[in-house]
Protein backbone atom coordinates (compact mmCIF):
# COMPACT_ATOMS: atom_id res chain seq x y z
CA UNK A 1 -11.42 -1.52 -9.72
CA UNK A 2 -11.96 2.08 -8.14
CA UNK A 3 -9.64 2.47 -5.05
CA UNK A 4 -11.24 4.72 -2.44
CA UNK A 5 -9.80 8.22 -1.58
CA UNK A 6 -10.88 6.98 1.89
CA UNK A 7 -8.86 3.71 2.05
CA UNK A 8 -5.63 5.73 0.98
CA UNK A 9 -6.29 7.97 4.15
CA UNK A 10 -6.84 5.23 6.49
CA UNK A 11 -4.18 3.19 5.22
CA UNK A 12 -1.59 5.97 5.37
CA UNK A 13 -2.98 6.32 8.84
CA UNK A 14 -2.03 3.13 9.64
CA UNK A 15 1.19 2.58 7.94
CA UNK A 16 2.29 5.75 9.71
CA UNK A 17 0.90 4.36 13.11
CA UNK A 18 3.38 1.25 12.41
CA UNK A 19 5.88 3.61 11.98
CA UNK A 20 6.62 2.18 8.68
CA UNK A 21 7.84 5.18 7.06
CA UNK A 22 5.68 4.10 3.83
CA UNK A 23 3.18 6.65 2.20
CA UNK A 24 0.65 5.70 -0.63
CA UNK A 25 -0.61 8.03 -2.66
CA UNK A 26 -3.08 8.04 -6.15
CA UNK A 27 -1.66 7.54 -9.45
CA UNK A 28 -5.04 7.74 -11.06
CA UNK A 29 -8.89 6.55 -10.09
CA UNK A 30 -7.34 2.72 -10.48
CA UNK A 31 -3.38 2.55 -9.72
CA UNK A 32 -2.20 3.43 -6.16
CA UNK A 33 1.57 4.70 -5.83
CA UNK A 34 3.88 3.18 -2.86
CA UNK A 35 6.25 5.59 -1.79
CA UNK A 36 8.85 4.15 0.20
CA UNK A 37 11.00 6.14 2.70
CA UNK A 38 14.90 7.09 1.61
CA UNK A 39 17.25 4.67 1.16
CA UNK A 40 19.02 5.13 4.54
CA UNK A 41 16.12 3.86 6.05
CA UNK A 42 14.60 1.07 3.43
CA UNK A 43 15.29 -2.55 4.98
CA UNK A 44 14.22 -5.70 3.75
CA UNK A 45 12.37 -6.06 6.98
CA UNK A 46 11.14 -2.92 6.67
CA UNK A 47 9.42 -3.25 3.17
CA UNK A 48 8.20 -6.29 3.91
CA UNK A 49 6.44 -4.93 6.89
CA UNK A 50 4.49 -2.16 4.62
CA UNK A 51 3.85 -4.50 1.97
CA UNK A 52 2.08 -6.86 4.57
CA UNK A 53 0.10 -3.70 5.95
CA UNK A 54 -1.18 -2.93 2.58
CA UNK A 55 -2.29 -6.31 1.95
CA UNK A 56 -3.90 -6.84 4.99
CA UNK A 57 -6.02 -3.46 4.97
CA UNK A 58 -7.13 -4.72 1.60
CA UNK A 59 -7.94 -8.64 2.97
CA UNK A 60 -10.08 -6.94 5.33
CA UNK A 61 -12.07 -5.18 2.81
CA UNK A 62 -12.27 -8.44 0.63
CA UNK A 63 -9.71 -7.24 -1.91
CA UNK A 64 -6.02 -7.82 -2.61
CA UNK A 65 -3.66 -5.59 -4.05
CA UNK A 66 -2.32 -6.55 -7.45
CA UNK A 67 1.14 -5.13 -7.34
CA UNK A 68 3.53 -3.77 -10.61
CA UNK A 69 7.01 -5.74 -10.88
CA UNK A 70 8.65 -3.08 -9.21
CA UNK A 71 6.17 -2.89 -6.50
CA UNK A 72 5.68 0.93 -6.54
CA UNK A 73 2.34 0.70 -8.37
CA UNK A 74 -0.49 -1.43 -7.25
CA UNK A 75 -4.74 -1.74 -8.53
CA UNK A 76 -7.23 -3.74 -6.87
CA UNK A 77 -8.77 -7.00 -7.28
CA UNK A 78 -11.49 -8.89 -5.93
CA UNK A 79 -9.66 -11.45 -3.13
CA UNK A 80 -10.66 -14.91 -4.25
């Protein structure tokens, strides 16, 4: 599925509102990158935070976020 140049704005937007530190950026039409912030900064608490933003920007748009294992890369499904 397509992700939308528009949804990467807004939810950069809002991951930066957060202050989450996160930053997601295109890979390609289909694959969205996660860019987490340095390491002196990246908590457990923290990540979990952004990863919970992403998914609920999606959930509100009726799609989830079908991440890589290493949970830098992500596409988009349909939410069930």
């Amino acid at each position: 599925m397509e992700i939308a140049f528009e949804d990467l704005v807004l939810l950069n937007a809002e991951l930066h509102r957060r202050g989450l530190r996160y930053r997601v950026s295109f890979q390609d039409d289909t694959t969205a990158c996660i860019e987490p912030p340095g390491a002196c900064c990246l908590t457990p608490a923290l990540e979990e935070a952004a990863y919970s933003c992403i998914d609920a920007y999606f959930q509100k748009k009726g799609l989830r976020p079908v991440y890589t294992a290493n949970r830098l890369k992500f596409t988009l499904k349909k939410a069930e």
